[in-house]
Protein backbone atom coordinates (compact mmCIF):
# COMPACT_ATOMS: atom_id res chain seq x y z
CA UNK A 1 7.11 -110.05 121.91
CA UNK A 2 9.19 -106.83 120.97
CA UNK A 3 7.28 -103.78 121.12
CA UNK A 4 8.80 -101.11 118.07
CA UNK A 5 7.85 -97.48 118.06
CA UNK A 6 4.83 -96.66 115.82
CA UNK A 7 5.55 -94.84 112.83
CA UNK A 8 4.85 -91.59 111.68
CA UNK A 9 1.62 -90.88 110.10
CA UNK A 10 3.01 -89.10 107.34
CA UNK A 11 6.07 -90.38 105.13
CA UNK A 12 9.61 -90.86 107.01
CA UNK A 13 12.07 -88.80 106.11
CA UNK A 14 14.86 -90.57 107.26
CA UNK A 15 14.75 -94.76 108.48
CA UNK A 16 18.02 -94.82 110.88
CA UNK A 17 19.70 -98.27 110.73
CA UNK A 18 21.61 -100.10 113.34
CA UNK A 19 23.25 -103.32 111.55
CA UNK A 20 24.10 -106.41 113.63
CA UNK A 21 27.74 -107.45 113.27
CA UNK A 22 27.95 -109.24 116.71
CA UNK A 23 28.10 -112.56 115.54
CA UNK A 24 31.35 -111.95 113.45
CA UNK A 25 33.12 -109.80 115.39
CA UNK A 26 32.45 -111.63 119.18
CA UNK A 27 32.55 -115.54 118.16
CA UNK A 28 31.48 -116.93 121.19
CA UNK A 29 30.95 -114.12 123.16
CA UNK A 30 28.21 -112.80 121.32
CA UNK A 31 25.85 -114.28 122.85
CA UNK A 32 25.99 -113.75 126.10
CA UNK A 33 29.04 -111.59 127.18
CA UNK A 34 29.15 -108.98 124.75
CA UNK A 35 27.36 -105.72 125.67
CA UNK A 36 24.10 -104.82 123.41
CA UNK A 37 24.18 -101.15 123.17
CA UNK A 38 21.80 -98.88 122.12
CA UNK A 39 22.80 -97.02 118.95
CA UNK A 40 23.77 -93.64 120.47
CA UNK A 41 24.70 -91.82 117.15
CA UNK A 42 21.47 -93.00 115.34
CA UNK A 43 19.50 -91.69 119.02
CA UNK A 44 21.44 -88.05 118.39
CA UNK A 45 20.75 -87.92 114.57
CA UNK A 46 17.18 -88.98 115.05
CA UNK A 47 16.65 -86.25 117.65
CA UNK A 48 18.29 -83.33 115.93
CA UNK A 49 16.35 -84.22 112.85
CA UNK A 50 12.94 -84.24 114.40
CA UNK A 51 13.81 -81.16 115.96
CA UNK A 52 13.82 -79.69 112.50
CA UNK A 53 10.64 -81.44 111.72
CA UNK A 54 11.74 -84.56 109.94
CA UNK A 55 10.10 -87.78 110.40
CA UNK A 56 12.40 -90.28 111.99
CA UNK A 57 12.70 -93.51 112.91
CA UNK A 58 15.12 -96.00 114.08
CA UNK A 59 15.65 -99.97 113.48
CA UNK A 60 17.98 -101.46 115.80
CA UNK A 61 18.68 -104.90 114.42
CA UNK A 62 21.36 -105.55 116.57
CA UNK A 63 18.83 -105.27 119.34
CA UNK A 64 15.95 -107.06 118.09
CA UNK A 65 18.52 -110.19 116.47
CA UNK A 66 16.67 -109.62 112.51
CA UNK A 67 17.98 -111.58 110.30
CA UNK A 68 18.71 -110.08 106.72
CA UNK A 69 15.31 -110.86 105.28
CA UNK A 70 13.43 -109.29 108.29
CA UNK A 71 15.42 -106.37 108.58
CA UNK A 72 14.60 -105.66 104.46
CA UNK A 73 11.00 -106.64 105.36
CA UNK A 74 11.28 -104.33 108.15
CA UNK A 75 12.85 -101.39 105.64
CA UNK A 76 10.75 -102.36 103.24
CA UNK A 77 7.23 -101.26 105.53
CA UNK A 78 8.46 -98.27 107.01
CA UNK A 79 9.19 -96.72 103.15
CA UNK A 80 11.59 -94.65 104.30
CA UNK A 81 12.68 -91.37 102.08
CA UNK A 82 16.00 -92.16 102.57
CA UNK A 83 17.70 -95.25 104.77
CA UNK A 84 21.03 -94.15 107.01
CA UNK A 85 23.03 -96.43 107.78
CA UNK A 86 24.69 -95.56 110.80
CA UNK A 87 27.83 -97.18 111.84
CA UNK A 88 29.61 -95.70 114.84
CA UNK A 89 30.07 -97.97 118.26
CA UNK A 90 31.62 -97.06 121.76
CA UNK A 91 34.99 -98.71 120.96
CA UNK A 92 37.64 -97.22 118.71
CA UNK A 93 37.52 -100.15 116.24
CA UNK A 94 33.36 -100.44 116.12
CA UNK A 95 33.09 -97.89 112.87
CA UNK A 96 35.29 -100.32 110.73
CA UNK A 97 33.65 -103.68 112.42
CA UNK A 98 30.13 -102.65 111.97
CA UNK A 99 30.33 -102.13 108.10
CA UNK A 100 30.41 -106.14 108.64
CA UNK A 101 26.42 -106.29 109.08
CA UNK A 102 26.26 -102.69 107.41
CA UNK A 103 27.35 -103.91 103.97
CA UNK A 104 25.87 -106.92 104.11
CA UNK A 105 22.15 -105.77 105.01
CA UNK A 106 22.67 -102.91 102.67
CA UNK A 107 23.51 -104.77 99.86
CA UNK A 108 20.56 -107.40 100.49
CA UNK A 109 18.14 -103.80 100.60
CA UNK A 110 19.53 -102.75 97.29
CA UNK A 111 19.18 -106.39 95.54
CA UNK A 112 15.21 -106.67 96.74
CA UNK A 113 14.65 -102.70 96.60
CA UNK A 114 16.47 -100.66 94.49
CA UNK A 115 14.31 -98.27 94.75
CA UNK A 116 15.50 -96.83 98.33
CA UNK A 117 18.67 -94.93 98.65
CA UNK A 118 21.17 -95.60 100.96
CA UNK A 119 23.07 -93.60 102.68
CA UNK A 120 26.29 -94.46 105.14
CA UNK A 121 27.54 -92.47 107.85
CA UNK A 122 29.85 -93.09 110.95
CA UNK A 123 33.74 -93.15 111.56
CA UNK A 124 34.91 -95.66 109.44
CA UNK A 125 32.62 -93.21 106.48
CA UNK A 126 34.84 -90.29 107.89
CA UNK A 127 38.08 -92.08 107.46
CA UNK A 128 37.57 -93.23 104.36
CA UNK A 129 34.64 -91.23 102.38
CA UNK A 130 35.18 -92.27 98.80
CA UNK A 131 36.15 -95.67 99.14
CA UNK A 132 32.33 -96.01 100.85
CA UNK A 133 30.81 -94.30 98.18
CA UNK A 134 32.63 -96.65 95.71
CA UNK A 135 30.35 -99.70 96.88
CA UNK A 136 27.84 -100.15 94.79
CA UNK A 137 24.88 -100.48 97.40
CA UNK A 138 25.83 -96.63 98.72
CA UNK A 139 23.78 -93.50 96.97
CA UNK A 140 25.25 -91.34 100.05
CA UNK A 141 27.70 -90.87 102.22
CA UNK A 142 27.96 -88.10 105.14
CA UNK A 143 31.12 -86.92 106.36
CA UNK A 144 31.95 -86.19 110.01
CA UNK A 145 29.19 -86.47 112.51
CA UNK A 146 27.02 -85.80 109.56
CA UNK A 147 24.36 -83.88 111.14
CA UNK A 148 24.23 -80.33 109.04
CA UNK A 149 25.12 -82.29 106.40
CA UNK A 150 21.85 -84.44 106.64
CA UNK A 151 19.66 -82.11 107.48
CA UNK A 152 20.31 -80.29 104.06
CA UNK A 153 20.54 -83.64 102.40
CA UNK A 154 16.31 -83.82 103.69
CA UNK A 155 15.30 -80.83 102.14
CA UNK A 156 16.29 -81.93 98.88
CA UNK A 157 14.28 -84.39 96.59
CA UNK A 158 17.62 -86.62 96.81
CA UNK A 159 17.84 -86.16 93.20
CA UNK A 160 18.32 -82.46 92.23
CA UNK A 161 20.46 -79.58 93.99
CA UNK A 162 23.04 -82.50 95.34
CA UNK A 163 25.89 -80.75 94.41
CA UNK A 164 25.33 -77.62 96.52
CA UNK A 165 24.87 -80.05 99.73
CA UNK A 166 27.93 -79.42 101.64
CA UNK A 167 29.15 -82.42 103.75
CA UNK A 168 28.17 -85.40 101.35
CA UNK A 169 28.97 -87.45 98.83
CA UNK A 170 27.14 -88.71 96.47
CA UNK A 171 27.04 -90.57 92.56
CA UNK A 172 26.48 -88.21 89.35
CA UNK A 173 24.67 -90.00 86.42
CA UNK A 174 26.52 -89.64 83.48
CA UNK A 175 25.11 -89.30 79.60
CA UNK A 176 25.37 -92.99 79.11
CA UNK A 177 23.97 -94.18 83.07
CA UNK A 178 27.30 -94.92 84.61
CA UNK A 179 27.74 -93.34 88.02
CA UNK A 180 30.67 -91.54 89.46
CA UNK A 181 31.17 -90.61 92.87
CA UNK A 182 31.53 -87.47 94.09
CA UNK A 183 32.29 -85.81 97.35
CA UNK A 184 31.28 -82.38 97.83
CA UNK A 185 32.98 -79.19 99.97
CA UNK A 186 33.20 -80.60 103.21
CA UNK A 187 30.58 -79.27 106.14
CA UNK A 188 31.59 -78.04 109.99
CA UNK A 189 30.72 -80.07 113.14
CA UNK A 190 28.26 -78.31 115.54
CA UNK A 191 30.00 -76.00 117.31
CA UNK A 192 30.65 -75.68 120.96
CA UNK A 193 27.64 -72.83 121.57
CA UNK A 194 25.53 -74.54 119.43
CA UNK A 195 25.56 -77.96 121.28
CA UNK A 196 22.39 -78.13 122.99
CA UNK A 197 20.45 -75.99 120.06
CA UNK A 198 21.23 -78.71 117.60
CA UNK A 199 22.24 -81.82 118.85
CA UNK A 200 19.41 -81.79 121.91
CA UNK A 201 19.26 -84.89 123.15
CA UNK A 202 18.72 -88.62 122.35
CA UNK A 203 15.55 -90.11 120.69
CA UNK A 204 15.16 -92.94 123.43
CA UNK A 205 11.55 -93.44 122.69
CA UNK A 206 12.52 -94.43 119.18
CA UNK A 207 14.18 -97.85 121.01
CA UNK A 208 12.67 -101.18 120.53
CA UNK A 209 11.87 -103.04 123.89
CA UNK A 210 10.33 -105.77 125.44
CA UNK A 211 8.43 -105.22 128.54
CA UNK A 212 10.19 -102.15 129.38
CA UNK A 213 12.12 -99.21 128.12
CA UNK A 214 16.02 -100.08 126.72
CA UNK A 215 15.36 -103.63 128.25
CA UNK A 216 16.77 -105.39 124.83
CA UNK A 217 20.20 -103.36 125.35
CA UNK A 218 23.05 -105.44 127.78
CA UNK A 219 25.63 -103.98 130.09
CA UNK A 220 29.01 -104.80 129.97
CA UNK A 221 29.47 -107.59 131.95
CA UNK A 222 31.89 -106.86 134.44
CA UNK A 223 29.76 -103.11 134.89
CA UNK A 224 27.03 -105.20 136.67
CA UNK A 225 29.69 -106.64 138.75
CA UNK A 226 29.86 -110.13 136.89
CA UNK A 227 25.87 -110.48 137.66
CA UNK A 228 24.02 -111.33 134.65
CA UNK A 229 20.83 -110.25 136.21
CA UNK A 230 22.13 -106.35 136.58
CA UNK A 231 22.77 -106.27 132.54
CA UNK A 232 19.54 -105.07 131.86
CA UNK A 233 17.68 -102.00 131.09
CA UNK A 234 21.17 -100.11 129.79
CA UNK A 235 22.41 -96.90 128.39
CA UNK A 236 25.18 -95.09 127.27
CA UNK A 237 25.38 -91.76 126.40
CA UNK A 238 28.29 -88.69 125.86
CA UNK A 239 28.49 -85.67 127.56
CA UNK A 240 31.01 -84.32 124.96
CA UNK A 241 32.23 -85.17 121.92
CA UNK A 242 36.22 -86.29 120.70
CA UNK A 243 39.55 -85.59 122.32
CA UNK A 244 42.60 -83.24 122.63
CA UNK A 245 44.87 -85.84 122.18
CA UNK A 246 46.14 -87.03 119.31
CA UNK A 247 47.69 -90.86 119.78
CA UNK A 248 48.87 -92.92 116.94
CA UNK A 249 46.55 -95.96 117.55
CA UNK A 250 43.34 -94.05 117.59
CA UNK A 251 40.98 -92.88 115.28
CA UNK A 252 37.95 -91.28 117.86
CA UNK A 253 38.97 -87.47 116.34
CA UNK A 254 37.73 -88.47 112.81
CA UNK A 255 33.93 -87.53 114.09
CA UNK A 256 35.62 -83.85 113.62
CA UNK A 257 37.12 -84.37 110.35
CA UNK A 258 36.25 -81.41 107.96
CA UNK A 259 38.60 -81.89 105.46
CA UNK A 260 37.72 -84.54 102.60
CA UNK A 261 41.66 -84.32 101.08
CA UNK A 262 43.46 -88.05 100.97
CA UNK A 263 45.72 -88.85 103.30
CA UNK A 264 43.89 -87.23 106.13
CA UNK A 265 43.67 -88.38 110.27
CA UNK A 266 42.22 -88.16 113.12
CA UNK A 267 45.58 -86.20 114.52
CA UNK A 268 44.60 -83.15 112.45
CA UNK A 269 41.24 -82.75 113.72
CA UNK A 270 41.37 -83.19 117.35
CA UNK A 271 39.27 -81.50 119.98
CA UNK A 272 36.50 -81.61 122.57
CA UNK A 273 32.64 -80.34 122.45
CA UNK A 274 30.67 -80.20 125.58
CA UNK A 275 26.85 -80.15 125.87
CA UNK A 276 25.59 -78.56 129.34
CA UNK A 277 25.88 -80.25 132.20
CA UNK A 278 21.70 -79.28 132.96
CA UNK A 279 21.09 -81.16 129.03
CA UNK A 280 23.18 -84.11 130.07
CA UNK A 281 21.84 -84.41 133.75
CA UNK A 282 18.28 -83.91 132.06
CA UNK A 283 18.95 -87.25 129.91
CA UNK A 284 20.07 -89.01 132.75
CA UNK A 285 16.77 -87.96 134.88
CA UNK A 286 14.68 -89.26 132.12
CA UNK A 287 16.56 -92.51 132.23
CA UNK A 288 16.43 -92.83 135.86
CA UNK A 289 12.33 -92.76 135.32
CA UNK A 290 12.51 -95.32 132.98
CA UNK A 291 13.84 -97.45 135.15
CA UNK A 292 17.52 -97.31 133.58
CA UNK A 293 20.11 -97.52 136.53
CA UNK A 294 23.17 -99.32 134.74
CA UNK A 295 24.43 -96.30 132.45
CA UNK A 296 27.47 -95.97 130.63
CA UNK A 297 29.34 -92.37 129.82
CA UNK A 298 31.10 -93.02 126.67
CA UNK A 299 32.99 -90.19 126.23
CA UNK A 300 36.62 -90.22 125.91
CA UNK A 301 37.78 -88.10 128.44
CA UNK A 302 35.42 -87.94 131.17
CA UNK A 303 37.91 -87.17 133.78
CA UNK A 304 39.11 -84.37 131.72
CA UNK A 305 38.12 -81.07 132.21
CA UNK A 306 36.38 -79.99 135.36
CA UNK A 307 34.59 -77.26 134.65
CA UNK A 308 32.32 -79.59 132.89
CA UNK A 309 32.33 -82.66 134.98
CA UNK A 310 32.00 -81.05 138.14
CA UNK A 311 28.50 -79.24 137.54
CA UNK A 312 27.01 -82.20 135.77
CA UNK A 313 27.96 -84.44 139.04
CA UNK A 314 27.21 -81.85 141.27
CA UNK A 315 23.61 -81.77 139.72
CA UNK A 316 23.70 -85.49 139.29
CA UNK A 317 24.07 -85.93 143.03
CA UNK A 318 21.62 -83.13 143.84
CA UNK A 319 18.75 -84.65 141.91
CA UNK A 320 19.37 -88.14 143.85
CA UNK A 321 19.14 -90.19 140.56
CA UNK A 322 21.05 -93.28 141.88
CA UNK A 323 22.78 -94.53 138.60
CA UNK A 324 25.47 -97.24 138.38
CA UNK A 325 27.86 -95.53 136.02
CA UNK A 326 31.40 -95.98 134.44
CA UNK A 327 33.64 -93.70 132.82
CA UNK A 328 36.98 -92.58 131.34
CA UNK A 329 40.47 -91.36 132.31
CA UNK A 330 44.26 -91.88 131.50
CA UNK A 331 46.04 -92.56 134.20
CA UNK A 332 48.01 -89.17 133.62
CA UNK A 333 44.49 -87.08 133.86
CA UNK A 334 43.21 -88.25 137.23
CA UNK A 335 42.62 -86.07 139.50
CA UNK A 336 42.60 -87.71 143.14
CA UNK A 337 40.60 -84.84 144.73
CA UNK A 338 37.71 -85.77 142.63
CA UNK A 339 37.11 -89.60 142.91
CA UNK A 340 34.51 -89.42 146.13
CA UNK A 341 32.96 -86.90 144.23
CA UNK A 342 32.53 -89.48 141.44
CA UNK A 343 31.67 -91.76 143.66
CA UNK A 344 28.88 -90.26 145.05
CA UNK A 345 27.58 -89.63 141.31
CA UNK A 346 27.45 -93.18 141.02
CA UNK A 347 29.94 -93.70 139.07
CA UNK A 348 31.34 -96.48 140.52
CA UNK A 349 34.08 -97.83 137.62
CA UNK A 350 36.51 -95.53 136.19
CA UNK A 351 38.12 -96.83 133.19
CA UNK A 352 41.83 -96.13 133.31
CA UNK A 353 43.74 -96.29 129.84
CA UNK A 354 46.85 -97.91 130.68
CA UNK A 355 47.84 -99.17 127.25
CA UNK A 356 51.59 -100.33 127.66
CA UNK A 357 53.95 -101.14 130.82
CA UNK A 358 57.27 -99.97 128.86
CA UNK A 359 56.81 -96.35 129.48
CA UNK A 360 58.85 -95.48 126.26
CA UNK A 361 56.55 -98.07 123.83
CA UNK A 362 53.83 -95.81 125.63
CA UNK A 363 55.46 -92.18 124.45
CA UNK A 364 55.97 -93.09 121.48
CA UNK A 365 52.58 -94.15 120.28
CA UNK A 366 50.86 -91.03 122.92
CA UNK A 367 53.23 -88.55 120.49
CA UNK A 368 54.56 -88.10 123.38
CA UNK A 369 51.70 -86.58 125.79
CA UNK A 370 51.40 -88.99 128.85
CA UNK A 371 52.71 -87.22 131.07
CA UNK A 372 54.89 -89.98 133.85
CA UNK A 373 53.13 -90.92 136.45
CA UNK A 374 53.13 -93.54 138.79
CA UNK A 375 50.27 -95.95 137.41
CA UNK A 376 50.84 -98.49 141.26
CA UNK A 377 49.50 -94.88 143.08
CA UNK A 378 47.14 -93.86 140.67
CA UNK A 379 45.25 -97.13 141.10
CA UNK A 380 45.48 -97.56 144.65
CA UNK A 381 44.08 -93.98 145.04
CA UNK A 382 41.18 -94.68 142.91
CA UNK A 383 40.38 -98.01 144.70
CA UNK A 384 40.66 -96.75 147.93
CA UNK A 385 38.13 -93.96 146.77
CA UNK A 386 35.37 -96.80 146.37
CA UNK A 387 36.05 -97.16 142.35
CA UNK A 388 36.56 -99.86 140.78
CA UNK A 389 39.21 -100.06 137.86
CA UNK A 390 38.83 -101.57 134.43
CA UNK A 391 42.69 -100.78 133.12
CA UNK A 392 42.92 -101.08 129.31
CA UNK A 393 45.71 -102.60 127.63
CA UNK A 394 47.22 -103.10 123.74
CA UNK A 395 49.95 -105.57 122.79
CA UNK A 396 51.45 -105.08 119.56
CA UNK A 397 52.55 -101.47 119.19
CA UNK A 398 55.13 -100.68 116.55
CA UNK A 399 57.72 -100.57 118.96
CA UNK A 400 56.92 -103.76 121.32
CA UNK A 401 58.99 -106.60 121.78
CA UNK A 402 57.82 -109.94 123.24
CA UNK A 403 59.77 -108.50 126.48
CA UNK A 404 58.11 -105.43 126.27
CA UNK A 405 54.69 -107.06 125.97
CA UNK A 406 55.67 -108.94 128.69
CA UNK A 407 56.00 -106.29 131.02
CA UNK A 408 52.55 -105.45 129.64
CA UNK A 409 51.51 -108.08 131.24
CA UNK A 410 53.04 -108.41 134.23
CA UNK A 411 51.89 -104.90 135.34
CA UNK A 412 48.12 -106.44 134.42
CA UNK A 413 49.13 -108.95 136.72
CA UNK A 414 50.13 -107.27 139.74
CA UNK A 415 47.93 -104.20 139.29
CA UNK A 416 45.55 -106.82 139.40
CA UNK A 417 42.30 -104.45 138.37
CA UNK A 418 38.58 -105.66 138.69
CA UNK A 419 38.37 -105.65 135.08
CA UNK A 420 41.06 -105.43 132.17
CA UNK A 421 40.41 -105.01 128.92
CA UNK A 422 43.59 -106.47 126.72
CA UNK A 423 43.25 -105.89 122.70
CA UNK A 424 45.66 -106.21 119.66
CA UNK A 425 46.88 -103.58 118.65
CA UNK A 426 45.49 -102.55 114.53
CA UNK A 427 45.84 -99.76 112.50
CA UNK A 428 42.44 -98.72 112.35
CA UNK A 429 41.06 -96.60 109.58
CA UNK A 430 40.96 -92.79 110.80
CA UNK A 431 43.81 -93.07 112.99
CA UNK A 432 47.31 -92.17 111.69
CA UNK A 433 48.85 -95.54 112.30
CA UNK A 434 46.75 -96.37 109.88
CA UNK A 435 48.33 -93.95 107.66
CA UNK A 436 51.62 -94.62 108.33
CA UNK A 437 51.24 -98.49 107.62
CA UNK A 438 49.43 -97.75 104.19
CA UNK A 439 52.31 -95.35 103.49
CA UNK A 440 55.11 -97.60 104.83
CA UNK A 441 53.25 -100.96 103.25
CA UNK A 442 52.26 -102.49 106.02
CA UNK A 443 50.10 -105.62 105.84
CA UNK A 444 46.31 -104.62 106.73
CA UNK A 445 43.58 -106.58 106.60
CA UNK A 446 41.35 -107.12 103.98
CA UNK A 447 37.94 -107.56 105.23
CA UNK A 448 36.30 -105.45 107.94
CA UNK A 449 35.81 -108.23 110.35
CA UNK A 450 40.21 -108.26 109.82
CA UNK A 451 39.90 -105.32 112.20
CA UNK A 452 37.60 -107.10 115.05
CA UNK A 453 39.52 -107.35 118.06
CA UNK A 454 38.17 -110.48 119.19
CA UNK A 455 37.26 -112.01 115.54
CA UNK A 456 37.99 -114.99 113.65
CA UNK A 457 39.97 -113.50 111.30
CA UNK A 458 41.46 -110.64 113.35
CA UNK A 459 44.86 -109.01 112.14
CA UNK A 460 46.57 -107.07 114.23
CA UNK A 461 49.50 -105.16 113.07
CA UNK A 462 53.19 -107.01 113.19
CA UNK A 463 55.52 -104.86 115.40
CA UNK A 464 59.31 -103.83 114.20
CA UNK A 465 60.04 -107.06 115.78
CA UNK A 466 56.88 -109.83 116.32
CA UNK A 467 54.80 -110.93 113.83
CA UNK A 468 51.22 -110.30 114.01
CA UNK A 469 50.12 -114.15 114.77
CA UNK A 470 53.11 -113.61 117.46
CA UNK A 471 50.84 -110.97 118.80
CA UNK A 472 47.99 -111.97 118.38
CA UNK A 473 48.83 -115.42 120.46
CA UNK A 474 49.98 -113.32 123.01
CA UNK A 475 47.20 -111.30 123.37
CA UNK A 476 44.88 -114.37 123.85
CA UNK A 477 47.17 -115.78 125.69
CA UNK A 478 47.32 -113.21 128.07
CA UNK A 479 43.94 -112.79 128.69
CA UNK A 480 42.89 -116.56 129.56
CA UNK A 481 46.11 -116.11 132.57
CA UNK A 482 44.59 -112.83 133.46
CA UNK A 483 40.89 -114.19 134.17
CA UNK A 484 41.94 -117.31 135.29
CA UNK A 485 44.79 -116.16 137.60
CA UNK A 486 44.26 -117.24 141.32
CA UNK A 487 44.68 -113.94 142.61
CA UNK A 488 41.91 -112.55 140.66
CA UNK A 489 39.24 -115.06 141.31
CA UNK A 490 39.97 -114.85 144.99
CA UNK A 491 39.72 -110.66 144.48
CA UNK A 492 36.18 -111.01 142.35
CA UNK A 493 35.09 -113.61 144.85
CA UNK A 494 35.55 -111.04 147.52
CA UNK A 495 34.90 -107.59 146.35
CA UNK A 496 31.31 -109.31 144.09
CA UNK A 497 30.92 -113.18 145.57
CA UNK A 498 31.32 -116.72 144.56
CA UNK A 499 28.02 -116.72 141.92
CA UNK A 500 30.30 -113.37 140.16
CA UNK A 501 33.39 -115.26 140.47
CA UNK A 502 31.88 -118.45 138.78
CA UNK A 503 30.35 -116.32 136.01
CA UNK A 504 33.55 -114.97 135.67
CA UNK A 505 35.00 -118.44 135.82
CA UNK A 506 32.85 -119.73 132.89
CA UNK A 507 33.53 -117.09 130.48
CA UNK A 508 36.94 -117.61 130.62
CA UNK A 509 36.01 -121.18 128.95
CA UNK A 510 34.81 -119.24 125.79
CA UNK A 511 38.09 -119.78 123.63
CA UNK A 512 38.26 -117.76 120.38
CA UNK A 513 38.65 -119.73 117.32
CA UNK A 514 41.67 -117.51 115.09
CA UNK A 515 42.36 -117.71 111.21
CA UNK A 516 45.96 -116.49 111.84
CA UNK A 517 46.86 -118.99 114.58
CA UNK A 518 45.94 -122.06 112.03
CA UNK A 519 42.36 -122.72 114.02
């Protein structure tokens, strides 16, 4: 039995959505493997809307597994104002993948209920604003992180005043009822000093469950050390927001974007927002009491800037909360000084974003801003600091040969991490690679499941010399001799034990099925 949050006695303003695209875009893996995570943009939009007196609500279906005519049902009783989709995820790719589930409940709402309008927000919105609005099951669309812009959205009737909303689009009615879309003056991100004021927190008790608090939401696997029975309760939260880098492959800067001409990327809008270390440390107390230990810190560069991590770990550590934790770093930002100081924090993985073993493939896609380092010393430092490493890796950039992807993987291979993460690389939507390949015409793919990492019908990029299947095969490839390597095994076997290894051992039977490779 799932236990939802009761609704508001008075009419909901707003009915946040979190669409289920995990089937489609983890085959196999879905259902056991794949993290379930709660729906941190919905839990930040929720809160700063009730903290101007909205009524909120949010329906995770990824969580609670609905199927398309109980999640309408679902919509249907809680007679929202207005619906929100929101589709934003932890990885770089998860704006463009969730419109899988997004579109596909949305248009379902719209054939049964036309009556509700529907509104889309999230990074894949931000990247491409107008082509959202185009689809005929969309009323709205919110640029950016969307919250001034939703908040003003609210205190209209939805009908009337819509073109004086900054931040939004929306569809005019014409004389003879067609509707053309229309994206208003774009609308700034919080600001730095505004933070905390209004973006205060996460809605957690808006979270379905079934016996406990954030019990339906699954840790990574490998962040409960390969033990299926650490996966649950689980969080993940920010403690800022974007990056001040500006690499070709990645789209996370879009969430700034306050600029609604074509053509536009993630490059020109890139930057970091902080909330207060006592804020964040707050959150993470109130997890702790719900009996949350596994937590996640999403942000992009945690191990960035010290002023801010060092207070929030400091106070972390003072208030004895006892989380397991994992963050992020590139290998060019960590400083060694600081990892038993993480450590004692709890956070116990660092997530190092290796990306490429050919130094020069790696420059080229960074623009130029990893700074050369020795990656061998970086990791041993970390590691003999207590932390484990998850190193993060991407075959298939525009300059990679099969010998350069190679060496790719033979630095996987005798780094030999506790975890590696190994993806194709695609121009996602946001990020200027993306750009370059719709100004260049490069082949992209033509669903949003195309731009799944791990789907069916995933379609990476070709490189200047290796077709995408060519890439694709190797990334796969790669993998099952990374997680089924002897050296491995024997290092999960004894850094977590034989049950972890085994676990470990049996995922690697999961093979992904792929449209491009003739399956």
């Amino acid at each position: 039995m799932i236990a939802t949050p009761r609704m508001p006695s008075r009419r909901l303003d707003v009915l946040f959505v979190n669409a289920d695209s995990s089937l489609q875009a983890y085959q196999g893996l879905a259902k056991t493997y794949s993290a379930i995570e709660p729906p941190t943009w919905a839990l930040l939009l929720a809160q700063s809307c009730r903290a101007k007196d909205f009524g909120v609500a949010i329906l995770d279906c990824d969580a609670e597994k609905l199927s398309l005519p109980d999640a309408v049902s679902r919509i249907h009783s809680a007679n929202p104002r207005l619906v929100v989709f929101v589709v934003y995820g932890q990885n770089p790719n998860s704006g463009t993948t969730g419109m899988i589930g997004a579109s596909a409940l949305a248009n379902e709402l719209k054939q049964q209920h036309p009556e509700f309008p529907v509104c889309f927000t999230g990074s894949h919105t931000s990247a491409l604003p107008l082509e959202v609005l185009q689809l005929p099951f969309v009323d709205f669309v919110l640029l950016n992180e969307g919250v001034y812009a939703l908040q003003n959205l609210l205190r209209t009737d939805l009908r009337s005043g819509l073109g004086a909303v900054r931040g939004v689009g929306y569809k005019s009615v014409g004389q003879s009822g067609e509707r053309h879309p229309i994206l208003n003056e774009p609308q700034s991100v919080v600001p730095q000093d505004r933070m905390d004021i209004d973006m205060p927190g996460y809605a957690w008790d808006l979270l379905p469950y079934r016996s406990r608090p954030l019990d339906l939401y699954r840790a990574h696997f490998w962040h409960a050390e390969f033990d299926h029975d650490k996966r649950t309760p689980f969080a993940s939260i920010y403690t800022s927001l974007g990056c001040t880098f500006a690499c070709d492959f990645c789209m996370i800067n879009i969430v700034n974007r306050a600029d609604n001409a074509s053509g536009v990327d993630a490059s020109q809008s890139r930057g970091m927002r902080f909330w207060s270390s006592k804020l964040i440390a707050g959150e993470l107390e109130a997890l702790a009491k719900m009996g949350v230990e596994t937590i996640r810190i999403s942000d992009e560069m945690f191990f960035l800037n010290r002023k801010y991590y060092e207070p929030l770990l400091q106070d972390i550590i003072e208030r004895d909360l006892r989380l397991r934790m994992w963050a992020y770093a590139r290998v060019d930002t960590v400083r060694h000084e600081y990892i038993e100081l993480f450590r004692k924090a709890g956070i116990n993985w660092l997530a190092l974003g290796i990306e490429a073993g050919n130094q020069a493939v790696r420059q080229e896609v960074s623009k130029g801003s990893f700074q050369e380092v020795n990656i061998r010393a970086v990791c041993e430092k970390v590691r003999a600091g207590g932390m484990n490493i998850i190193s993060n890796y991407i075959f298939g950039f525009p300059d990679d040969t099969v010998a350069t992807m190679q060496e790719t993987l033979d630095l996987a291979l005798e780094l030999n991490t506790e975890m590696a993460n190994m993806y194709p690389c695609q121009a996602l939507p946001g990020s200027p690679m993306y750009q370059m390949a719709r100004q260049k015409g490069w082949k992209l793919p033509e669903t949003y499941s195309g731009y799944a990492f791990l789907s069916y019908d995933s379609e990476p990029l070709p490189t200047k010399y290796v077709t995408a299947a060519e890439v694709l095969k190797f990334r796969d490839e790669a993998w099952q001799q990374y997680f089924s390597n002897p050296a491995y095994l024997k290092l999960v076997a004894s850094k977590f034990g034989d049950k972890e290894r085994a676990n470990v051992e049996d995922m690697a039977k999961v093979r992904l099925r792929r449209k491009l490779l003739g399956d």
